[in-house]
N, C-alpha and C. Protein backbone atom coordinates (compact mmCIF):
# COMPACT_ATOMS: atom_id res chain seq x y z
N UNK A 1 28.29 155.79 172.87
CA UNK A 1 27.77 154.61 172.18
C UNK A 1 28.82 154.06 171.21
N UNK A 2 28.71 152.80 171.22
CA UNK A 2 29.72 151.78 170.20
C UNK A 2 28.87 151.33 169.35
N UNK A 3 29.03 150.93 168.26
CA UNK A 3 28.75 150.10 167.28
C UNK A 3 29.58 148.81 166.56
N UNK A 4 28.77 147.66 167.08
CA UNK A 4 29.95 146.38 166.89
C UNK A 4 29.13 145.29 165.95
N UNK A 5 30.34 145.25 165.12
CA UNK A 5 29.94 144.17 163.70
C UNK A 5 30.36 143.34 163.40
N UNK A 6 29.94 141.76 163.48
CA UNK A 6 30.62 140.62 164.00
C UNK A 6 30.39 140.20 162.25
N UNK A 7 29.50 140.39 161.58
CA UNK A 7 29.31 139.93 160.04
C UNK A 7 28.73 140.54 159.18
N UNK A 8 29.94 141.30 158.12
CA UNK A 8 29.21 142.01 157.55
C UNK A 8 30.42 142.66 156.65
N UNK A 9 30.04 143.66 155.54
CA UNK A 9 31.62 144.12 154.62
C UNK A 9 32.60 144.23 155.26
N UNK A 10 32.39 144.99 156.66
CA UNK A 10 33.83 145.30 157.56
C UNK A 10 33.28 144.62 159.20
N UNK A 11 33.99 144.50 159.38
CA UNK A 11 33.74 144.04 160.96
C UNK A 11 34.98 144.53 161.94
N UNK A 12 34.56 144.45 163.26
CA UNK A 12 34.78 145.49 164.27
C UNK A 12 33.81 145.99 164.75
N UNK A 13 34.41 147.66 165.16
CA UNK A 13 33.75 148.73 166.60
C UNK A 13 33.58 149.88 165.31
N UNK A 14 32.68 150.44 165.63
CA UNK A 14 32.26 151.31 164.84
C UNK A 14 32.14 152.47 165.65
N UNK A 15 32.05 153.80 165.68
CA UNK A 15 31.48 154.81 166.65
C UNK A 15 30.55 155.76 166.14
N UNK A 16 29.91 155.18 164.84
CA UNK A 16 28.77 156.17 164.44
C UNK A 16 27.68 155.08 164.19
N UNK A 17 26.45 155.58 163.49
CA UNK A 17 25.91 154.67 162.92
C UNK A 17 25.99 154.54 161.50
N UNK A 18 26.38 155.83 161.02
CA UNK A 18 26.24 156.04 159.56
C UNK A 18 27.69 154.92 159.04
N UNK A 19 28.77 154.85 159.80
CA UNK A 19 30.08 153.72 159.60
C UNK A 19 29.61 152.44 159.43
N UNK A 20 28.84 152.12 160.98
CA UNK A 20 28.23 150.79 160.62
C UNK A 20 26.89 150.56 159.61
N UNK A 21 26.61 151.27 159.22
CA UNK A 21 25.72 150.89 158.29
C UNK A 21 26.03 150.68 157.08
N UNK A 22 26.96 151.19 156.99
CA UNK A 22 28.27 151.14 155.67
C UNK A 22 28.18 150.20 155.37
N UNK A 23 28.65 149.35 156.68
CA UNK A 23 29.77 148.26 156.94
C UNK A 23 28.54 146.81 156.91
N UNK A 24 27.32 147.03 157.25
CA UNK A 24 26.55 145.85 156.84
C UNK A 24 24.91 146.20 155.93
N UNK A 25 25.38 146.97 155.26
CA UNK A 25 24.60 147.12 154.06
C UNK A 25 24.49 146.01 152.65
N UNK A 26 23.33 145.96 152.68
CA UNK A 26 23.00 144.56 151.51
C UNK A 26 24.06 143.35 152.07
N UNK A 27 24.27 143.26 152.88
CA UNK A 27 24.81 141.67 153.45
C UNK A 27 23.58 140.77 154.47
N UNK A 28 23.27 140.35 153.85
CA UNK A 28 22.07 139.03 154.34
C UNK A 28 22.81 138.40 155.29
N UNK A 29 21.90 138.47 156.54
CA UNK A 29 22.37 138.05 157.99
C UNK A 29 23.46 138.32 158.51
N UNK A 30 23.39 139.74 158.24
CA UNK A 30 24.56 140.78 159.05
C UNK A 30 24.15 140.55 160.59
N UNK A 31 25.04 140.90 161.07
CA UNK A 31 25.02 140.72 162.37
C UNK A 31 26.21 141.85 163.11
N UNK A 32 25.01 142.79 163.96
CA UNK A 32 25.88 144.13 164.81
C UNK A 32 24.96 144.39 165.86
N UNK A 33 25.56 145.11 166.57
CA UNK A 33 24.31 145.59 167.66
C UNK A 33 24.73 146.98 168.52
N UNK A 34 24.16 147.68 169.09
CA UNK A 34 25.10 148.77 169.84
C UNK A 34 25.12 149.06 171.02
N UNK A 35 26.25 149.20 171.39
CA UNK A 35 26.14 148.87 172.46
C UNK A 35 26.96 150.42 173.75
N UNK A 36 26.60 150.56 174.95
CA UNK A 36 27.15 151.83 175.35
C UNK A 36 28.65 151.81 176.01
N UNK A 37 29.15 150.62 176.08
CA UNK A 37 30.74 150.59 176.11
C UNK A 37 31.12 149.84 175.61
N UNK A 38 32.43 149.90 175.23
CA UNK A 38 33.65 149.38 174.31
C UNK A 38 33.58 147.85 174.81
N UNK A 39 33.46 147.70 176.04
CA UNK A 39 33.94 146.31 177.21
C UNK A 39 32.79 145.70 176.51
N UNK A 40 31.45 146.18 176.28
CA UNK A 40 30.35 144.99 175.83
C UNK A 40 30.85 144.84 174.31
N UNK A 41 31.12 145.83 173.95
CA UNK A 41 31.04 145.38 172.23
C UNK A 41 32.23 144.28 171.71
N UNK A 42 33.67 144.23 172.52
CA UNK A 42 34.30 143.54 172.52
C UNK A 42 33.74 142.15 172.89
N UNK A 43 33.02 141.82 173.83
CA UNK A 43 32.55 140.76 174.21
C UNK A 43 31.80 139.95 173.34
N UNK A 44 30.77 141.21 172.59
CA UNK A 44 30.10 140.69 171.43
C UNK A 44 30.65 140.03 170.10
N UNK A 45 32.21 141.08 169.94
CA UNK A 45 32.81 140.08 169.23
C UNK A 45 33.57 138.85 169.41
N UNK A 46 33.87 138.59 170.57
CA UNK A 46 34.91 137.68 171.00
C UNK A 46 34.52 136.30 170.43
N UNK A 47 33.08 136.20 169.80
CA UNK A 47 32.88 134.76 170.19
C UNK A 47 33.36 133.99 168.91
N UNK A 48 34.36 134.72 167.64
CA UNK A 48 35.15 134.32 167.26
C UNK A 48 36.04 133.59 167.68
N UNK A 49 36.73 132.51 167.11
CA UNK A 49 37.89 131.92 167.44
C UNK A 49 39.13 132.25 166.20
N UNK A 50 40.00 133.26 166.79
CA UNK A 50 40.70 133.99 166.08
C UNK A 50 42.19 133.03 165.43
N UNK A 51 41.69 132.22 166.70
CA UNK A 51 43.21 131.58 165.80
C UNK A 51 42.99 129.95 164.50
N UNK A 52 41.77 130.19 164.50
CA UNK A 52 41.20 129.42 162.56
C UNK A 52 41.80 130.22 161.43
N UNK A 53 42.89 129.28 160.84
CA UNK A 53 43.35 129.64 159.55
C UNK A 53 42.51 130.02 158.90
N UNK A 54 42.25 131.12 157.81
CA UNK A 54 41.38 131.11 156.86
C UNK A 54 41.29 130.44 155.70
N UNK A 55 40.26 130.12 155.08
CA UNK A 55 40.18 129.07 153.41
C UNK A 55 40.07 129.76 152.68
N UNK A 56 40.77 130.31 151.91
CA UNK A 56 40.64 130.94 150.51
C UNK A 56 39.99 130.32 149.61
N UNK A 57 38.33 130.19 149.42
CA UNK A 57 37.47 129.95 148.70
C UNK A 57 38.09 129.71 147.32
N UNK A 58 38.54 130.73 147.08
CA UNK A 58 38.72 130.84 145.19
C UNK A 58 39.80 129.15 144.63
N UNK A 59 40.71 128.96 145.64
CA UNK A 59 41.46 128.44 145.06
C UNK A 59 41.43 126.84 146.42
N UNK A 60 40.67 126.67 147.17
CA UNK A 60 40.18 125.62 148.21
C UNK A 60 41.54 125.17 148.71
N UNK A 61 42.37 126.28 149.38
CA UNK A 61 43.50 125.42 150.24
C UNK A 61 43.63 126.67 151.55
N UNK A 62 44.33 126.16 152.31
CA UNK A 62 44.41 127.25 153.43
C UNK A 62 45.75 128.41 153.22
N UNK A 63 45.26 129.53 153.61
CA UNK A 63 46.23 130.42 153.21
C UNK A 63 46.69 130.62 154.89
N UNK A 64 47.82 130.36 155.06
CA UNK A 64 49.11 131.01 156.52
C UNK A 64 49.41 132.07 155.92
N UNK A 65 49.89 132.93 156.67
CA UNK A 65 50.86 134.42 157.20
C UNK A 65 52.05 133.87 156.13
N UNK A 66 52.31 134.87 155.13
CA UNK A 66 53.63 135.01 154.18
C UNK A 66 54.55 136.32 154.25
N UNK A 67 55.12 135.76 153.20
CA UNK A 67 56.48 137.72 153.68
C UNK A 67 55.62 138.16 152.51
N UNK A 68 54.74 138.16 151.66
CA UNK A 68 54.24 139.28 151.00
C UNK A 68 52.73 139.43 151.27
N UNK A 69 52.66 140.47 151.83
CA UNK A 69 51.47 140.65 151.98
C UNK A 69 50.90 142.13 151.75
N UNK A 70 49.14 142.46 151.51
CA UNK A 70 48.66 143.52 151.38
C UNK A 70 47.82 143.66 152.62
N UNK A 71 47.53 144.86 153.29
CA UNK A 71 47.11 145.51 154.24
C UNK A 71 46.66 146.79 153.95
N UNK A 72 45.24 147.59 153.83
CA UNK A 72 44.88 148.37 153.30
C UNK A 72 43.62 149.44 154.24
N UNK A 73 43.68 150.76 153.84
CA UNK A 73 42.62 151.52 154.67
C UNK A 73 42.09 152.24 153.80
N UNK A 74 40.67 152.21 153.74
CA UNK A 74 40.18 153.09 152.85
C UNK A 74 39.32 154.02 153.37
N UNK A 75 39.36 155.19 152.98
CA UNK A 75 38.74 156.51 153.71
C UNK A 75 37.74 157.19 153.01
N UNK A 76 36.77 157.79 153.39
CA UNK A 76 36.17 158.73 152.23
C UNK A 76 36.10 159.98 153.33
N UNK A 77 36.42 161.18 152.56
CA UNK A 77 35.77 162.57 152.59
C UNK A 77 34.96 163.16 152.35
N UNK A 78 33.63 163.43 153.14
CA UNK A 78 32.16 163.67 152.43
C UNK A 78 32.72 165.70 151.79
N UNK A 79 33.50 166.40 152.74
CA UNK A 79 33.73 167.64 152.32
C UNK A 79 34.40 167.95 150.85
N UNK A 80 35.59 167.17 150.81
CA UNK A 80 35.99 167.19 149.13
C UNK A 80 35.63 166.27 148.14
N UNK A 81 34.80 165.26 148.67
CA UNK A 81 33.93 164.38 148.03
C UNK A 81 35.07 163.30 147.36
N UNK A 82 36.11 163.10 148.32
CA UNK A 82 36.81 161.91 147.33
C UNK A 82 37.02 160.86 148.60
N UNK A 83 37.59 159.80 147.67
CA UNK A 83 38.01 158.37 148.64
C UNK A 83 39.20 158.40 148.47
N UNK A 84 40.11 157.73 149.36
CA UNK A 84 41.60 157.64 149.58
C UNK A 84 41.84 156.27 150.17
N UNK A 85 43.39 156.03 149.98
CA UNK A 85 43.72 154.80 150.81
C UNK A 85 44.82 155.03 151.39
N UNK A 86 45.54 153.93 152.28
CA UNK A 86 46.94 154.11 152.93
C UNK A 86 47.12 152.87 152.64
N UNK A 87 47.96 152.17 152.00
CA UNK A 87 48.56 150.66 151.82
C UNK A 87 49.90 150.51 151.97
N UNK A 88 50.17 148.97 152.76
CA UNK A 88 51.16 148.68 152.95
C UNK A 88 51.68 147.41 152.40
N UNK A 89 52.51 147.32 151.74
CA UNK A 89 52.80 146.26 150.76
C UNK A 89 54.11 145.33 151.72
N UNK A 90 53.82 144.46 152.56
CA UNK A 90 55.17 143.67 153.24
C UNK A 90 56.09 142.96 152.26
N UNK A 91 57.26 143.17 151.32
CA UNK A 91 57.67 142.13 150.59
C UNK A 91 59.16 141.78 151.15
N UNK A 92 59.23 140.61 151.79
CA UNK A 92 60.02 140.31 152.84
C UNK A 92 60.13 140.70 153.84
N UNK A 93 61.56 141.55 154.17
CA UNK A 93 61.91 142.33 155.08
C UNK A 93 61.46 143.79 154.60
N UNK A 94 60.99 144.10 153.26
CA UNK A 94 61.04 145.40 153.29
C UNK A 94 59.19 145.46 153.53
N UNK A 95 59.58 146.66 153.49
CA UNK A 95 57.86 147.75 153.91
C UNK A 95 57.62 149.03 153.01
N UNK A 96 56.74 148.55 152.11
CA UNK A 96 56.12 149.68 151.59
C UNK A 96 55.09 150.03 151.39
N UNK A 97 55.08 151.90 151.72
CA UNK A 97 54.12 152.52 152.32
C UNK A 97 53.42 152.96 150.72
N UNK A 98 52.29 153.01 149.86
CA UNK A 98 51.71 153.97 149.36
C UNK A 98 50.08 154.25 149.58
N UNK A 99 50.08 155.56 148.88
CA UNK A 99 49.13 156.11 149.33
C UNK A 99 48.46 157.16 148.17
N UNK A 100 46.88 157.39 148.01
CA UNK A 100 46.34 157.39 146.69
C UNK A 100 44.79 158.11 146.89
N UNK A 101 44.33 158.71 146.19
CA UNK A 101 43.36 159.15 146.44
C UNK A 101 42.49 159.46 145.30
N UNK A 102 41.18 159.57 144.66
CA UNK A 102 40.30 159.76 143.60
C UNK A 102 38.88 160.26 143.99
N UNK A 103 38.33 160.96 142.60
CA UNK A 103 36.73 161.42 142.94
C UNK A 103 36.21 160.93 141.86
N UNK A 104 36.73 159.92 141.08
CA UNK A 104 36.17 159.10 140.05
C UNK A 104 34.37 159.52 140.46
N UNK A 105 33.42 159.83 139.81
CA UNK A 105 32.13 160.19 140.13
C UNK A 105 31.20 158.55 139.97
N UNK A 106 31.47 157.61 139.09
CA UNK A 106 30.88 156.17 139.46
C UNK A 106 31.48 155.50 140.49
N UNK A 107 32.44 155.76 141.11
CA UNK A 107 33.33 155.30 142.46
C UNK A 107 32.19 156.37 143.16
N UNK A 108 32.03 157.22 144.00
CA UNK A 108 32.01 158.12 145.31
C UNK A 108 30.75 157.31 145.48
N UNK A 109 30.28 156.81 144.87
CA UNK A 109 29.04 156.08 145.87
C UNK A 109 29.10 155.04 146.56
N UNK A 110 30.73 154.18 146.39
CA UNK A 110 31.17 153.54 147.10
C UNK A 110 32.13 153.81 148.26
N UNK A 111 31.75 155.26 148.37
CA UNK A 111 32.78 155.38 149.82
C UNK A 111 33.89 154.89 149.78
N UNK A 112 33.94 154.52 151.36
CA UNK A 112 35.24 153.71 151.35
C UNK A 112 35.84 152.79 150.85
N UNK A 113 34.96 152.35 150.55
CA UNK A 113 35.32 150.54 149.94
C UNK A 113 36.06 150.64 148.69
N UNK A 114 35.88 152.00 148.12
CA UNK A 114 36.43 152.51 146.43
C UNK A 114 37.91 152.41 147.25
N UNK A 115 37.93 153.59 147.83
CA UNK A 115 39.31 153.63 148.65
C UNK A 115 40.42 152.22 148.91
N UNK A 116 39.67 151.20 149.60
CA UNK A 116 40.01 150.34 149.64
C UNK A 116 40.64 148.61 148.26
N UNK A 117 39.62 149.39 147.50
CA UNK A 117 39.90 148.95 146.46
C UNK A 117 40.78 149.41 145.24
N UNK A 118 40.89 150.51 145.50
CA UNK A 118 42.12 151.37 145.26
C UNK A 118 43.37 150.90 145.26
N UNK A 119 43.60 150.86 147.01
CA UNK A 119 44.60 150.35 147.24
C UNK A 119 45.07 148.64 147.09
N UNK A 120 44.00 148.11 147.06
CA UNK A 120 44.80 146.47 146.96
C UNK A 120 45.12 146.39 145.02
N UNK A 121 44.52 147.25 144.11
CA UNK A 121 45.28 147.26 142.68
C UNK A 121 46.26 147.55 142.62
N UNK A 122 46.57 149.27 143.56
CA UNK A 122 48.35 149.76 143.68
C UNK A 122 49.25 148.73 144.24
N UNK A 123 48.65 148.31 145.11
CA UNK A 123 49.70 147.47 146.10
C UNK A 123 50.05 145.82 145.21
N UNK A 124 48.83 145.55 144.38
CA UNK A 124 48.99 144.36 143.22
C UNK A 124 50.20 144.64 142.64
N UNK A 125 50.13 146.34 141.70
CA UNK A 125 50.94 146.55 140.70
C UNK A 125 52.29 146.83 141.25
N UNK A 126 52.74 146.85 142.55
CA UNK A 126 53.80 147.53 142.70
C UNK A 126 54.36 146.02 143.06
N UNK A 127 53.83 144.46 143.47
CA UNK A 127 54.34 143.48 143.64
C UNK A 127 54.96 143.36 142.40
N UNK A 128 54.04 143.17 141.49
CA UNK A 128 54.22 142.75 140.21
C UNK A 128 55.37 143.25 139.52
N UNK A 129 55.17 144.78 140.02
CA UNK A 129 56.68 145.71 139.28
C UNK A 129 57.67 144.88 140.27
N UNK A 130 57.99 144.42 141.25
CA UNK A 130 58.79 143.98 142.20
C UNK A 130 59.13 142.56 141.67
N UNK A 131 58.74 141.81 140.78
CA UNK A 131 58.50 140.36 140.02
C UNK A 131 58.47 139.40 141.15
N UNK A 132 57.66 139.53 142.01
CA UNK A 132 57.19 139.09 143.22
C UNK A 132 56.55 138.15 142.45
N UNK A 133 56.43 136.48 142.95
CA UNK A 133 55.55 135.44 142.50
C UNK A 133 54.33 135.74 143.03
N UNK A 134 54.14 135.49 144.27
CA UNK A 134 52.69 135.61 144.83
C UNK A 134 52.57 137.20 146.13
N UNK A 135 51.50 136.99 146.31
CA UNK A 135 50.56 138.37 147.08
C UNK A 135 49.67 137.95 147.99
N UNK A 136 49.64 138.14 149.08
CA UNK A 136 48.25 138.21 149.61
C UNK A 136 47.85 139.49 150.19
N UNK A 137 46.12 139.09 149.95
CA UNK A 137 45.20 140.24 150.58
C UNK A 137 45.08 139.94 151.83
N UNK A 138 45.64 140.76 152.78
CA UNK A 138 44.81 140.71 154.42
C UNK A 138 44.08 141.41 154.23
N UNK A 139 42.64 141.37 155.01
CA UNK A 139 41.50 141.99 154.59
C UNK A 139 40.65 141.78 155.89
N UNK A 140 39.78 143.00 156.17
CA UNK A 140 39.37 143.83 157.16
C UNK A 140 37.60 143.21 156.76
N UNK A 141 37.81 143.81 155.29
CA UNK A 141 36.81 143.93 154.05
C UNK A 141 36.06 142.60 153.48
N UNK A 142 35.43 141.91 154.02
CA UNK A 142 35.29 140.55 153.48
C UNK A 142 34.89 141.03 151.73
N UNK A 143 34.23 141.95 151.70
CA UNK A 143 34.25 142.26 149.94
C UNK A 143 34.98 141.97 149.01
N UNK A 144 36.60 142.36 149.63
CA UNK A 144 37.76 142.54 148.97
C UNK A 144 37.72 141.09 148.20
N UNK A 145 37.08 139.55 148.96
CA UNK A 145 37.55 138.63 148.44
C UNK A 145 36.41 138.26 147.60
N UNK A 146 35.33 138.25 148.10
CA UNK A 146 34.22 137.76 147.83
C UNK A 146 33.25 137.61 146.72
N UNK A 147 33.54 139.19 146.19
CA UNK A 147 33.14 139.45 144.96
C UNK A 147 33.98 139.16 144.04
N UNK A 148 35.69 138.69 144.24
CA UNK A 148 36.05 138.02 143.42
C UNK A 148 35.75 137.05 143.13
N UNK A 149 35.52 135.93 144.36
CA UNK A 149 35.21 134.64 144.30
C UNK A 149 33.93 134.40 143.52
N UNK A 150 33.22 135.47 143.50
CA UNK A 150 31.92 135.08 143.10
C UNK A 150 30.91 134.74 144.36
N UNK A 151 30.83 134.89 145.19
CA UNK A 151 30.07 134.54 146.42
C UNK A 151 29.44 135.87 146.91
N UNK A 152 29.72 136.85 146.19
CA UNK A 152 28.96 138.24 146.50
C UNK A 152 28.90 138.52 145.10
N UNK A 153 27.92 139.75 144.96
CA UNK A 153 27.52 139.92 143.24
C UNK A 153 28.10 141.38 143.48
N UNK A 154 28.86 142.17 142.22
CA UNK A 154 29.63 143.35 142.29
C UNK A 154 28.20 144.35 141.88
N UNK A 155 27.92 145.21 142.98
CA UNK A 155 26.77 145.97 142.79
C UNK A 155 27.29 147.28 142.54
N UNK A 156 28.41 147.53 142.37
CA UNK A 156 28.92 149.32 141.72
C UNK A 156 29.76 148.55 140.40
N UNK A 157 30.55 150.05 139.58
CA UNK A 157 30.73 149.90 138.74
C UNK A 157 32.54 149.97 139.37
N UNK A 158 32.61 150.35 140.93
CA UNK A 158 33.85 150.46 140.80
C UNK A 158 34.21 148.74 141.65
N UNK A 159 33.20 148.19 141.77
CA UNK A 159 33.67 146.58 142.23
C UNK A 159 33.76 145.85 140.83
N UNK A 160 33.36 146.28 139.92
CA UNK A 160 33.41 145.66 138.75
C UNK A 160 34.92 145.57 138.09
N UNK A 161 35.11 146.87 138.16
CA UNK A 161 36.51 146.98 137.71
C UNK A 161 37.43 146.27 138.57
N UNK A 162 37.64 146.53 139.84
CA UNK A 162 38.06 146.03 140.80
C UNK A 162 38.02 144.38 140.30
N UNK A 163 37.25 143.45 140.01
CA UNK A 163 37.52 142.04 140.18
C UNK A 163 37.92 142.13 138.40
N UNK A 164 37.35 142.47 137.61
CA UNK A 164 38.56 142.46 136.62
C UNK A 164 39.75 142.62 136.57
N UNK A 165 40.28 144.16 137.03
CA UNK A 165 41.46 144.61 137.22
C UNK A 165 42.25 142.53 137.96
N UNK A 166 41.58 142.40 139.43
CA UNK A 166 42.48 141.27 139.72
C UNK A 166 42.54 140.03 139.12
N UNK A 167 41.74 139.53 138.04
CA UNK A 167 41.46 138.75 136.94
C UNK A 167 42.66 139.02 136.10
N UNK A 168 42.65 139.74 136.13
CA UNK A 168 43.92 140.10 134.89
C UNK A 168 45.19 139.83 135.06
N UNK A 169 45.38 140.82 136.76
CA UNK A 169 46.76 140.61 137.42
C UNK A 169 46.60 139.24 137.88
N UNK A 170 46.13 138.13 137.90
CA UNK A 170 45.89 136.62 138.25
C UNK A 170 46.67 136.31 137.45
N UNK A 171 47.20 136.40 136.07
CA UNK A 171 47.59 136.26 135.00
C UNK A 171 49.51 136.08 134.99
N UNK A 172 49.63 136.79 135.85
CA UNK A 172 51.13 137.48 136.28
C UNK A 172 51.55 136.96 137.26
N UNK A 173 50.82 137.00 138.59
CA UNK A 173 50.65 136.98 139.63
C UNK A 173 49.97 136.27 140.65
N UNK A 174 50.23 135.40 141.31
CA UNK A 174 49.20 134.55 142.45
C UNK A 174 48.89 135.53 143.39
N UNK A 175 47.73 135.42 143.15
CA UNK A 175 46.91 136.41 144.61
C UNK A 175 46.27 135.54 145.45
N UNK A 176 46.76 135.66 146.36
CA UNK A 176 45.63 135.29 147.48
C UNK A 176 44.90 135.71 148.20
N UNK A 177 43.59 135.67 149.31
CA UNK A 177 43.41 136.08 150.16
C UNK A 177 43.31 135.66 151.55
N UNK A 178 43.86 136.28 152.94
CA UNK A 178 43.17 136.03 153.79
C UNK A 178 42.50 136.90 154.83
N UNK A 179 41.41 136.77 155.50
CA UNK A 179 40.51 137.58 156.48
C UNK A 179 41.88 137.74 157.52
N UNK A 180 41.84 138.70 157.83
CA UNK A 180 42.89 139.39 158.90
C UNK A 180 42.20 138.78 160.35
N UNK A 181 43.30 138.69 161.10
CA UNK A 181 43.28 137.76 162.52
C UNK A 181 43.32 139.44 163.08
N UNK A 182 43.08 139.06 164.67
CA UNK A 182 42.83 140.59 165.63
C UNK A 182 44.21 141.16 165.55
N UNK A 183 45.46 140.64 165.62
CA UNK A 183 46.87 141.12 165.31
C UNK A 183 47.70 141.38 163.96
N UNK A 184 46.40 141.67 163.10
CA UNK A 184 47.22 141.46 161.62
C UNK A 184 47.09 142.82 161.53
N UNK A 185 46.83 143.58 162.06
CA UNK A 185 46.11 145.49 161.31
C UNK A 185 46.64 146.16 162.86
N UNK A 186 46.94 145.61 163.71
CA UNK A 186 47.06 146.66 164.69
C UNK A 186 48.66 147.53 164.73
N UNK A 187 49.59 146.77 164.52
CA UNK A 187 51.16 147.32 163.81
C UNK A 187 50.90 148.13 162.76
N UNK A 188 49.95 147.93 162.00
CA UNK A 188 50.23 149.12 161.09
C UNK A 188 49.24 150.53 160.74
N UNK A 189 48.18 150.11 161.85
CA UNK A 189 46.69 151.00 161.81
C UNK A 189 47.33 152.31 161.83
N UNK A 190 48.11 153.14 162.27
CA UNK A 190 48.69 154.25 162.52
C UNK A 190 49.42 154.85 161.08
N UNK A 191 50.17 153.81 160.64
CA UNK A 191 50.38 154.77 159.42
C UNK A 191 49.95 154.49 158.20
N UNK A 192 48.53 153.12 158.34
CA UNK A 192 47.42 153.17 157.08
C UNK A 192 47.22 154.48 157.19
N UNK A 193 46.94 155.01 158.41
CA UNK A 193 45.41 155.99 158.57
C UNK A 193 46.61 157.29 158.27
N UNK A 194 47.32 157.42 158.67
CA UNK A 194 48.22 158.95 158.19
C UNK A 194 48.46 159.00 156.96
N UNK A 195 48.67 157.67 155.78
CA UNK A 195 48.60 157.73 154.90
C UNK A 195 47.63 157.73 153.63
N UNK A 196 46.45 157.45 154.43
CA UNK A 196 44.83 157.74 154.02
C UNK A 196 44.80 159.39 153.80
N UNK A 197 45.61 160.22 155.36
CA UNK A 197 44.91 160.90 155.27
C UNK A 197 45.79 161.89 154.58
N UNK A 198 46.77 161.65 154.40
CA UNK A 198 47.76 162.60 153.09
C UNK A 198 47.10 162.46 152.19
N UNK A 199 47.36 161.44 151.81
CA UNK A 199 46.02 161.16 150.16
C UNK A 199 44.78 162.22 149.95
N UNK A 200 44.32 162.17 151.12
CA UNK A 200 43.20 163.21 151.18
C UNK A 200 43.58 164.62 151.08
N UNK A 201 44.51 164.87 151.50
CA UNK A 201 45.25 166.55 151.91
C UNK A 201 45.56 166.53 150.32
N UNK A 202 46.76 165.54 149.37
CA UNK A 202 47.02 165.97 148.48
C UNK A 202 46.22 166.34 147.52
N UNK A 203 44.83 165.17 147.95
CA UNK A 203 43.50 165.56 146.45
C UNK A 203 43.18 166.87 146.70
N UNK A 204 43.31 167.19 147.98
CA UNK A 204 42.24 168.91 148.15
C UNK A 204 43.28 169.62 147.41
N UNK A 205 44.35 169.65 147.77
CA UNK A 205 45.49 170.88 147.21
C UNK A 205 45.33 170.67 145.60
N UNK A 206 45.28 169.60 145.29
CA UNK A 206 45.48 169.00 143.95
C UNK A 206 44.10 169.58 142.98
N UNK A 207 43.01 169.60 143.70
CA UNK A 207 41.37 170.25 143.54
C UNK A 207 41.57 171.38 143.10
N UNK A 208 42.48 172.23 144.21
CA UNK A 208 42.51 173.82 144.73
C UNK A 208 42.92 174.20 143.12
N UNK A 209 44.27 173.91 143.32
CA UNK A 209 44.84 174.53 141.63
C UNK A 209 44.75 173.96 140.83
């Protein structure tokens, strides 16, 4: 069985239910369904048209593909009870990889999404250390933007911080966002997720002693 989510915090193929439920929890007129092969659930999503620029609400102009960009994975571990991320910060030609992990106890009830939010602050601060003018969010996560914009209401205490924290860095820094196209995450899905999952290895060792 697949699980496919055309609207909702994350969208995509899911392969549990407990993922997708994650993924369209408290979103009014979510839209998923499940389905028993990959070939239908793709179909279900297709009826996107992938190649619509996205509108960055916050600031009403269209955001294109730039040399700086954020790309982010956020993980949770129900066994050591923490969230992690793998982020990749594009600034020009270069590529950088970091990677981060926490059990903040008002975060773990946000799962992944803590994770994820994690990483688009590191990946803010390391532009900023870089005196990079602007940033964008590619985003998986429609959250990531939304609750900044104000068009979603921040229902944890770690989305709260989260749209402050980028309130602040707004200050320094042009952020933008845009919703990731089907080819924006697939180049780098491999070493988000290895770098999610170090994050995770280092918190346990880091736990241990």
């Amino acid at each position: 069985m697949v699980y496919a989510v055309r609207k909702g915090i994350m969208t995509g193929k899911f392969d549990t239910w407990d993922e997708c439920k994650v993924a369209v929890n408290g979103v009014s007129g979510a839209e998923y369904k499940k389905f028993v092969t990959e070939a239908e659930a793709d179909d279900y999503l297709a009826y996107k048209d992938t190649k619509i620029t996205h509108i960055c609400t916050d600031i009403d102009k269209v955001v294109a593909k730039s040399e700086n960009e954020i790309r982010v994975r956020g993980t949770y571990c129900s066994k050591t009870n923490c969230y992690a991320y793998g982020a990749i910060l594009t600034a020009g030609n270069r590529e950088i990889k970091l990677h981060g992990a926490g059990s903040e106890k008002t975060y773990i009830s946000s799962k992944q999404i803590a994770g994820e939010v994690q990483g688009v602050l590191a990946s803010i601060e390391m532009a900023i250390s870089l005196k990079l003018e602007s940033v964008t969010v590619v985003y998986r996560s429609q959250i990531l933007e939304k609750v900044v914009t104000g068009e979603w209401t921040m229902s944890s205490l770690c989305l709260f911080d989260y749209v402050n924290k980028i309130l602040d860095y707004k200050k320094t820094i042009e952020i933008l966002f845009r919703k990731a196209l089907d080819d924006d995450y697939a180049p780098y899905m491999l070493s988000l997720t290895s770098l999610s999952k170090t994050a995770i290895l280092a918190k346990s060792r880091q736990d241990v002693f």
